[in-house]
Protein backbone atom coordinates (compact mmCIF):
# COMPACT_ATOMS: atom_id res chain seq x y z
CA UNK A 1 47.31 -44.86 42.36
CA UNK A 2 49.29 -41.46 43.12
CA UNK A 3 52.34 -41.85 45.21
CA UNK A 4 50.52 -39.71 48.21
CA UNK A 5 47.39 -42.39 48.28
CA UNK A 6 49.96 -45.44 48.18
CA UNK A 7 52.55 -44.50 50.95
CA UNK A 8 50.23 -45.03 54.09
CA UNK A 9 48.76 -48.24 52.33
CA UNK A 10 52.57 -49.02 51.61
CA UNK A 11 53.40 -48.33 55.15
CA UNK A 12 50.66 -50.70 57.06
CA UNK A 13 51.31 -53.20 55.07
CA UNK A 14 54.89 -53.40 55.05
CA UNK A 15 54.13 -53.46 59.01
CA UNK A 16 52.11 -55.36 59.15
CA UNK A 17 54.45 -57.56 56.69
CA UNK A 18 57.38 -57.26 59.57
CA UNK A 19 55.18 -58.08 62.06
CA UNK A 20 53.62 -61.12 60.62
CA UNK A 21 49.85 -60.47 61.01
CA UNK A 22 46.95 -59.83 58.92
CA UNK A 23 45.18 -56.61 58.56
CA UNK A 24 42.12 -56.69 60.69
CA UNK A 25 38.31 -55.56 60.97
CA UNK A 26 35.39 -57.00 63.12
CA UNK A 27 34.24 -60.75 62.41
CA UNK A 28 30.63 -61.14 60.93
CA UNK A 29 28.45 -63.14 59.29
CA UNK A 30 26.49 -63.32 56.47
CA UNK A 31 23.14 -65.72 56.42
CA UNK A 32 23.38 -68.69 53.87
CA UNK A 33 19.77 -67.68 52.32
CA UNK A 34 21.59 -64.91 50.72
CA UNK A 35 22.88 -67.45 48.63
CA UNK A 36 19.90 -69.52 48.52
CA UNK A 37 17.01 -67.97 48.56
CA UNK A 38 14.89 -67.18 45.68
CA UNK A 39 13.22 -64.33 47.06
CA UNK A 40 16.43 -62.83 48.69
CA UNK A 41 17.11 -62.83 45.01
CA UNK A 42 13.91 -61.17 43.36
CA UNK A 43 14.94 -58.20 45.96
CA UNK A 44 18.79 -58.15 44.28
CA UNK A 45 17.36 -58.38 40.78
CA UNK A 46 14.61 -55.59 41.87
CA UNK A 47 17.00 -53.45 43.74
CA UNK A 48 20.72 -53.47 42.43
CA UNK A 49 20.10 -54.86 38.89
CA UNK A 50 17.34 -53.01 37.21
CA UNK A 51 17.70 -48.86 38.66
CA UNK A 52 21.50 -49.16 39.71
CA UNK A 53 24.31 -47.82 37.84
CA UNK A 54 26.19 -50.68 36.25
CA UNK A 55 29.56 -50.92 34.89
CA UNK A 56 28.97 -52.18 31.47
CA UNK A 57 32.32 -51.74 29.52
CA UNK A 58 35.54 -49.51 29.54
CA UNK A 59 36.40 -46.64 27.50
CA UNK A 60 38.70 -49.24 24.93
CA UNK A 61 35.80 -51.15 24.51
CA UNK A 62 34.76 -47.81 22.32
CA UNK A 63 38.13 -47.16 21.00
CA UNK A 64 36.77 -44.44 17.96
CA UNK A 65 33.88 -42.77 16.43
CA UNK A 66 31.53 -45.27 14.87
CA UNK A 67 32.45 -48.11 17.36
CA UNK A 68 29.45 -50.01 18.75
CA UNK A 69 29.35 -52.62 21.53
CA UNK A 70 26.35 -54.94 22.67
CA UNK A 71 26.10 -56.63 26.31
CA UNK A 72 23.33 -58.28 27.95
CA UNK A 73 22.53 -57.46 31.44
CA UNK A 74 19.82 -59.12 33.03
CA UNK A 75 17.93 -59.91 30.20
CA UNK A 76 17.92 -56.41 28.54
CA UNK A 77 19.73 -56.22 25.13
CA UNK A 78 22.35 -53.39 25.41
CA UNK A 79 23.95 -51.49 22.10
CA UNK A 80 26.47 -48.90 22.87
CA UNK A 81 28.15 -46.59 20.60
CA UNK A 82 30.69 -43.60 19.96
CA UNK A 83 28.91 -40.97 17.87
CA UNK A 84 31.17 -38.65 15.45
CA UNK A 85 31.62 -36.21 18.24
CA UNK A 86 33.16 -38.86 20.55
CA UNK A 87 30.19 -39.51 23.17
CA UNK A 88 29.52 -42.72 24.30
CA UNK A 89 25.24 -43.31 24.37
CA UNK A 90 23.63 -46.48 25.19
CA UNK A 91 20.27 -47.98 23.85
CA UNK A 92 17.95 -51.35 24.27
CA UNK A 93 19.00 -52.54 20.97
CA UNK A 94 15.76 -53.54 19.83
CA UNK A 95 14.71 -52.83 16.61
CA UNK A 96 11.69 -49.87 16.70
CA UNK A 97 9.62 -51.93 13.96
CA UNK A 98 9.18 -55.66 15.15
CA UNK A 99 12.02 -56.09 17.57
CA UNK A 100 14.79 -57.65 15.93
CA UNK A 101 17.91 -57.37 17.27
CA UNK A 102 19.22 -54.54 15.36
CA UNK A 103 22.87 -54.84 15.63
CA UNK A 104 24.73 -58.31 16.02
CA UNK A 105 26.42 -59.64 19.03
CA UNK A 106 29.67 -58.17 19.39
CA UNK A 107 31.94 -55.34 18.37
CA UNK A 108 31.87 -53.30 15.11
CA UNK A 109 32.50 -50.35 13.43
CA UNK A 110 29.64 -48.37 11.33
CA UNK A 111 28.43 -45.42 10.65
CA UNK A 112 24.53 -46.27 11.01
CA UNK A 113 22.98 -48.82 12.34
CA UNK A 114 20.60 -51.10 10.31
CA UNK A 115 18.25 -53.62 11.13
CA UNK A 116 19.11 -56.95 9.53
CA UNK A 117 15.24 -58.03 9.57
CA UNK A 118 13.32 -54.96 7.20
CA UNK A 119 16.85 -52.69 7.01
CA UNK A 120 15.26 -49.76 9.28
CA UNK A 121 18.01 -47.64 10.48
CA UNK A 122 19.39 -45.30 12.70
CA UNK A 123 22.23 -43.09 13.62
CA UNK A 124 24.75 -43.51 16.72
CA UNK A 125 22.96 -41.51 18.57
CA UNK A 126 19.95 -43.92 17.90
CA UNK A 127 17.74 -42.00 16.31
CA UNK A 128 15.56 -43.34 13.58
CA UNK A 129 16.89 -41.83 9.78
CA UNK A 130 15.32 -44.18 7.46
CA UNK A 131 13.03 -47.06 6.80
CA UNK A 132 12.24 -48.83 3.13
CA UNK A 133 8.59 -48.19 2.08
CA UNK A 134 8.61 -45.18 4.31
CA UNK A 135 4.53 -44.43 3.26
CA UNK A 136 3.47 -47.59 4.60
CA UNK A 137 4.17 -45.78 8.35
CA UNK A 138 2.59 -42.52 8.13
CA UNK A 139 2.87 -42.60 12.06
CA UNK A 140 6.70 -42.86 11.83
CA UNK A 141 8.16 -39.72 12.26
CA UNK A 142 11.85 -40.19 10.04
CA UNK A 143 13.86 -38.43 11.53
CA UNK A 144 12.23 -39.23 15.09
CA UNK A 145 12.49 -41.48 18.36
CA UNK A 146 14.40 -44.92 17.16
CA UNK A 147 16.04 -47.15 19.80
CA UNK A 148 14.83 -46.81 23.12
CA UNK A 149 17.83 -44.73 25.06
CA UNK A 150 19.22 -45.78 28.42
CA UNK A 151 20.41 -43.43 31.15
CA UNK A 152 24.64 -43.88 30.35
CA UNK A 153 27.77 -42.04 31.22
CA UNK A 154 31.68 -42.34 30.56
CA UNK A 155 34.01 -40.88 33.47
CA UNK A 156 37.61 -41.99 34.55
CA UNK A 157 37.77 -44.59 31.45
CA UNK A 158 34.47 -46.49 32.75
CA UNK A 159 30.79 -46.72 31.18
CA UNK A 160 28.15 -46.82 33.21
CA UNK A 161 24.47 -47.43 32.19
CA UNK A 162 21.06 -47.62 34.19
CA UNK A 163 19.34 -50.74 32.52
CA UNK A 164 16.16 -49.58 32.77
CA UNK A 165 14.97 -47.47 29.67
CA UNK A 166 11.52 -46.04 32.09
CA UNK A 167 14.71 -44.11 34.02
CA UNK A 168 16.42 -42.84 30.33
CA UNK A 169 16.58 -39.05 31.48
CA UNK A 170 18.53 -40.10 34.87
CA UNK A 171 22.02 -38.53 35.90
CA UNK A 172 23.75 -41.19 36.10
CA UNK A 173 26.58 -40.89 38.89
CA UNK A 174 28.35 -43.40 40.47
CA UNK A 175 29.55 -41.53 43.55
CA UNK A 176 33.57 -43.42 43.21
CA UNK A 177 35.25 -41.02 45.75
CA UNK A 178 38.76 -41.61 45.85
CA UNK A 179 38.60 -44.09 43.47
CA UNK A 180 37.95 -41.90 40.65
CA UNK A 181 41.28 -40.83 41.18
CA UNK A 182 42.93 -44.13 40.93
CA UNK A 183 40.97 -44.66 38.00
CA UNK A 184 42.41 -41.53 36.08
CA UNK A 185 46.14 -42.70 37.25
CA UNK A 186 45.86 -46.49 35.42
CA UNK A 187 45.14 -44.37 32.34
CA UNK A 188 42.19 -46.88 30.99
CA UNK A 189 42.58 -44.81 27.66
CA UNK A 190 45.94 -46.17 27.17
CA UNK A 191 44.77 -49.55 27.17
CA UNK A 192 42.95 -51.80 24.61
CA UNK A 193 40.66 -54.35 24.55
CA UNK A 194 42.38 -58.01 24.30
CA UNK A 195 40.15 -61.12 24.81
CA UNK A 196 36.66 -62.32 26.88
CA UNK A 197 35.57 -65.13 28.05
CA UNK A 198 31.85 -66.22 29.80
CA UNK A 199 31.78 -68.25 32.82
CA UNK A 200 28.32 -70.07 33.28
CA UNK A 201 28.70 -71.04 36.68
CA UNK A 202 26.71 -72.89 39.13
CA UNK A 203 26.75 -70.64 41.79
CA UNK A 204 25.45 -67.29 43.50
CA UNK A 205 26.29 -64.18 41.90
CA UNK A 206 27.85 -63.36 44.45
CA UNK A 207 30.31 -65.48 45.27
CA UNK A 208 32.32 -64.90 41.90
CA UNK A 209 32.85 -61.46 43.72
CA UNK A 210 33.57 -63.32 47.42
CA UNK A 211 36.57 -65.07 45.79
CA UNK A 212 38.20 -61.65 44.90
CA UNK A 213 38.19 -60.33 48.21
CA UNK A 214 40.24 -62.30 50.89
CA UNK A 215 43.71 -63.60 49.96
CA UNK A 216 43.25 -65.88 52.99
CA UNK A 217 42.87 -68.36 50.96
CA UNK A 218 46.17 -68.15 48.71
CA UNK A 219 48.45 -70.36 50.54
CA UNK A 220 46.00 -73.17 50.33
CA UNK A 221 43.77 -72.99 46.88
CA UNK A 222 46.63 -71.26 44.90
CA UNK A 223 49.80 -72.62 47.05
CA UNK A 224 50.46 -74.18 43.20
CA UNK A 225 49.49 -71.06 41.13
CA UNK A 226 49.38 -67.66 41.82
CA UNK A 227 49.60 -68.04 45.59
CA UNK A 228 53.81 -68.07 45.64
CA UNK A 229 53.35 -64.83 44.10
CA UNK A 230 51.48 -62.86 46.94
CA UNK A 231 51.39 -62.62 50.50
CA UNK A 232 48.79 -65.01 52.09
CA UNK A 233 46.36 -63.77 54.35
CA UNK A 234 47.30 -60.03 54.34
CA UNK A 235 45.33 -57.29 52.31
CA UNK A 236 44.33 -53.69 52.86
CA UNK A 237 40.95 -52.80 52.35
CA UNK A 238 38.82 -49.20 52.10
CA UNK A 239 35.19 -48.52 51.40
CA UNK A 240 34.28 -45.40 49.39
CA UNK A 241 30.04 -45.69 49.23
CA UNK A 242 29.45 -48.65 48.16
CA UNK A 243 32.52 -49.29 46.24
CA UNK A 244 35.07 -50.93 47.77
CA UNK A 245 39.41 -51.07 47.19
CA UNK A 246 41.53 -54.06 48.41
CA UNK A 247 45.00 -53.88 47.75
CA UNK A 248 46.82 -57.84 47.95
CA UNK A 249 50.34 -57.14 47.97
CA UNK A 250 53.02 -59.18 46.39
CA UNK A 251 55.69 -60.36 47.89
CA UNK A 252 57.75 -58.28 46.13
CA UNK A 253 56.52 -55.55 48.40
CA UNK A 254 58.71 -56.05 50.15
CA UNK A 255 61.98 -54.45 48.13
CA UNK A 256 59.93 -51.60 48.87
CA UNK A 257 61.50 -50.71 52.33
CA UNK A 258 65.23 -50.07 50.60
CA UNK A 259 63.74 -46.84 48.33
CA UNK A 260 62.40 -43.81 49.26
CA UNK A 261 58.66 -43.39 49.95
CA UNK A 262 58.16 -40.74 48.01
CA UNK A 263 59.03 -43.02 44.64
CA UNK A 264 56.97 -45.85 45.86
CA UNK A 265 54.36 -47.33 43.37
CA UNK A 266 52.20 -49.32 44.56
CA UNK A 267 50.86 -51.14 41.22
CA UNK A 268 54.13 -53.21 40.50
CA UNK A 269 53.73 -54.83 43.83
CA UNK A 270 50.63 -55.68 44.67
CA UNK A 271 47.11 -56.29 42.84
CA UNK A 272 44.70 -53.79 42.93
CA UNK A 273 40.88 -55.19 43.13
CA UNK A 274 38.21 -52.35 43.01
CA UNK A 275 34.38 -53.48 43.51
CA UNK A 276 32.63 -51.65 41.48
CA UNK A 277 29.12 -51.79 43.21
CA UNK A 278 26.79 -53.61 42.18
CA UNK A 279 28.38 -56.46 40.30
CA UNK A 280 32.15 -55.50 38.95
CA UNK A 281 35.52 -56.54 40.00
CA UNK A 282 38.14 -54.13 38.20
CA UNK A 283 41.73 -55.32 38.48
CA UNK A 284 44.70 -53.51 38.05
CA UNK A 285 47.87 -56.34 37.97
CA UNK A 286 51.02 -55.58 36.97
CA UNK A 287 50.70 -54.67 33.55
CA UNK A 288 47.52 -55.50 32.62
CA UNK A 289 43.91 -54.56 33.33
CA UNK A 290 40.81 -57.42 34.13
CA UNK A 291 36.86 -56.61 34.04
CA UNK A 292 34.65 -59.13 35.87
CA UNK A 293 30.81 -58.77 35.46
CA UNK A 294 28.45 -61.23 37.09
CA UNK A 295 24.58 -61.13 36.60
CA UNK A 296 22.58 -63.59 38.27
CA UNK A 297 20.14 -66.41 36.77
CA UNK A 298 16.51 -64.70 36.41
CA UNK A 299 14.95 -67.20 39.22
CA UNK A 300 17.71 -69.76 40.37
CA UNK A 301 20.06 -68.06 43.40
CA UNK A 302 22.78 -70.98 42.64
CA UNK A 303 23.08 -69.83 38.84
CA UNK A 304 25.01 -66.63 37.35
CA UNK A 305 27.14 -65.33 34.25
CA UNK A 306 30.14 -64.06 34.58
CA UNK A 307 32.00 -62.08 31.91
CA UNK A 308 36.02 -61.55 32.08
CA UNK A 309 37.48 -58.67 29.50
CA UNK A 310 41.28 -58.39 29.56
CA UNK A 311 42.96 -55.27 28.54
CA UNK A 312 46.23 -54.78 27.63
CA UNK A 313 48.54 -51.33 27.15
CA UNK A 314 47.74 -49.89 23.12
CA UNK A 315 51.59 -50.95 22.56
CA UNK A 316 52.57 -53.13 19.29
CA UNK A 317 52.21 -56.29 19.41
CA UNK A 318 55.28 -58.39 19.21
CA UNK A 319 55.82 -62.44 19.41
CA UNK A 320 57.47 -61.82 23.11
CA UNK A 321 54.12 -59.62 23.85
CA UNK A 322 51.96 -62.13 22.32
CA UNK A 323 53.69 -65.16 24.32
CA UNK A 324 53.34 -62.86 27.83
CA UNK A 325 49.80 -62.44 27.10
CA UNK A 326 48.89 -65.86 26.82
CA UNK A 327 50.39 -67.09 29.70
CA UNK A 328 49.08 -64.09 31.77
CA UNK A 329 45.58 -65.52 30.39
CA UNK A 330 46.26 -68.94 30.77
CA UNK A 331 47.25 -68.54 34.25
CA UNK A 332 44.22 -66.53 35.04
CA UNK A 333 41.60 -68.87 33.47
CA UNK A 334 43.01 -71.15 34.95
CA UNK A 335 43.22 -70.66 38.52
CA UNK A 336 40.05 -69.23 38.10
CA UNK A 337 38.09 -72.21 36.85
CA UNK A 338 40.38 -75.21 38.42
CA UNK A 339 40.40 -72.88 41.83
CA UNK A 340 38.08 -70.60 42.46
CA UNK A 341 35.02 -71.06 40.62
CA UNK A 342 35.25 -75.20 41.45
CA UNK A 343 35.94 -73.95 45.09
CA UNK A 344 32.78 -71.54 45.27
CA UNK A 345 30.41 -74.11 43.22
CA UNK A 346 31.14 -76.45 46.47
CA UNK A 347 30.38 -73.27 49.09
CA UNK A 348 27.17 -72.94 47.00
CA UNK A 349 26.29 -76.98 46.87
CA UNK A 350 26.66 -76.42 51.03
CA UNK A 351 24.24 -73.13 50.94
CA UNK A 352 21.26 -74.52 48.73
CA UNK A 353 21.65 -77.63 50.98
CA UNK A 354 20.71 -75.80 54.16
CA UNK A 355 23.45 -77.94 55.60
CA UNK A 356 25.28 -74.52 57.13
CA UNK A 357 23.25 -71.72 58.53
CA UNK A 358 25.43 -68.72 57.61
CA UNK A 359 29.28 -67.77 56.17
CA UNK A 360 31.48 -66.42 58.71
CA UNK A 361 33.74 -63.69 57.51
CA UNK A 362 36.99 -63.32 59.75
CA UNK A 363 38.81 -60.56 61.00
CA UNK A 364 41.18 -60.89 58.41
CA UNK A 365 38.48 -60.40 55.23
CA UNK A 366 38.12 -56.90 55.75
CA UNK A 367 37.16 -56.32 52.07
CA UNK A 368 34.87 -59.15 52.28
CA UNK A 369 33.00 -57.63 55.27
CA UNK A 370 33.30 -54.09 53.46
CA UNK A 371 31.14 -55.54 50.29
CA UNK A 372 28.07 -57.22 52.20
CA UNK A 373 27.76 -54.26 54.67
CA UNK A 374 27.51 -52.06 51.25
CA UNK A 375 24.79 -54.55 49.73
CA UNK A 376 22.89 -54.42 53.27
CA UNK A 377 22.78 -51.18 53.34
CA UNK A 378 21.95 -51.19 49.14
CA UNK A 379 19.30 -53.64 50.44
CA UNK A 380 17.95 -51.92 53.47
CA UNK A 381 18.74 -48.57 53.47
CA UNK A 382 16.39 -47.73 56.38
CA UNK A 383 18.43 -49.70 58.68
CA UNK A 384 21.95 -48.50 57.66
């Protein structure tokens, strides 16, 4: 974040800091059903997970020409790649001939891609170049149409893709206002990919992204974890679109007051969670970057995936490095999964119960309120 964006942020919250309050916003609710209800989520799924730009990997996760990458969202089988030239494209990676899976799960490096069933294959750009017995399909043009293309772009270090291959031809734009700008100032290219992990949870989709958005809950859930390390109950919070920023200060924020504003940097002291509308957390800690994706379970509202990539700067690795890195992932996964996620599986228990009518969201969640505003209006954009 440029020194210009950070030193009114900086300045509120110190105040704010002095003062001893939280940063506030109007209270408001948000119905339990939105948890719970299957048909609240057939109109998610229908509206925000099939036409919707979603984040679907960083610019490391492609880190040359030749790299590939497959995801799953929502069912649909996802192959991306970095052609010779350097552009990212994205395709259903089903195989044009009976629908194998054409490259494996995971990450790789090739110059084609083949099919593992009957060895048909095709270029980066996925394009069909070649099948065995190519006179047994006289209707196959070779070269001609291959993988079914998706609608996919690459700006500010993030990929984007439109999951449905019937919108292919769409300009994809993800509208990140001032956020772009932060984006270009982490410098995502001078990062590399580090380590995943998948969360099958027992709970709505979105309450992985609830958790991320309120540190009113650090002094109690994380008083033994990451909690001594940030200032309870105080955040700053913005809405660009639908995109939201929340900035949860550290307590070393505070050392801030004795320099001069215009060499303040925000990132050291504070961490820096982006929603990424639909369904992406981006955080920028310390050193470090984190990637969470959540898709929901096809039919059950108390069911979702969540995927965590960790990125870490493209420095050598040395034992001290190797040693930070664990604990830093340790210490995430953990509060995470003892915390949070055991935390939220309760909330959702309480929803699909019907024991509580709706969440309240306080004054002092501004980010909170920010996100399920931006999915009501997402939702119902003739009453926004």
């Amino acid at each position: 974040m440029r020194n210009d964006v950070a030193q009114p942020i900086v300045r509120t919250l110190l105040d704010h800091l002095a003062e001893g309050r939280s940063w506030t916003t109007e209270p408001s609710r948000v119905p339990a059903s939105a948890y719970a209800d299957p048909a609240h989520l057939a109109r998610e799924r229908a509206t925000l997970f099939t036409s919707w730009p979603q984040v679907i990997a960083l610019s490391p996760d492609l880190p040359e020409p030749g790299s590939t990458l497959t995801r799953d969202t929502l069912g649909v089988p996802v192959v991306l790649t970095r052609d010779q030239a350097g552009e990212v494209h994205a395709a259903v990676n089903v195989c044009a001939h009976r629908g194998a899976q054409v490259v494996a799960s995971g990450r790789d490096c090739a110059r084609r891609l083949t099919c593992p069933y009957h060895a048909w294959t095709y270029g980066l750009d996925g394009e069909l170049v070649g099948l065995p017995d190519r006179s047994s399909f006289p209707d196959v043009a070779v070269p001609g149409p291959g993988l079914r293309p998706l609608a996919v772009r690459e700006s500010h270090g993030v990929i984007w893709v439109v999951p449905d291959p019937d919108e292919a031809d769409r300009d994809v734009d993800p509208s990140l206002g001032a956020i772009a700008d932060d984006l270009d100032h982490f410098g995502i290219d001078r990062h590399r990919y580090w380590r995943s992990h998948r969360f099958e949870l027992d709970l709505n989709w979105k309450l992985v992204i609830d958790t991320f958005l309120e540190p009113y809950h650090f002094a109690s859930l994380h008083r033994n974890t990451v909690g001594p390390l940030f200032v309870a109950n105080l955040c700053h919070a913005d809405r660009f679109g639908y995109h939201v920023r929340e900035v949860l200060p550290r307590r070393s924020l505070d050392l801030l007051r004795a320099d001069q504003p215009d060499t303040w940097d925000v990132v050291p002291h504070s961490a820096l969670v982006y929603v990424l509308f639909p369904n992406t957390v981006f955080v920028m800690q310390i050193d470090h970057i984190e990637t969470w994706r959540v898709v929901p379970d096809p039919v059950d509202p108390a069911r979702s995936i969540c995927d965590l990539d960790f990125y870490i700067p493209d420095t050598p690795m040395t034992e001290s490095a190797a040693r930070h890195w664990e604990r830093n992932w340790q210490l995430t996964i953990d509060t995470v999964i003892d915390e949070d996620f055991a935390a939220m599986a309760g909330v959702q228990r309480s929803y699909s119960s019907g024991a509580i009518e709706s969440a309240r969201i306080g004054a002092n969640e501004p980010a909170l309120a920010m996100f399920h505003a931006a999915l009501a209006d997402a939702l119902h954009p003739a009453m926004s």
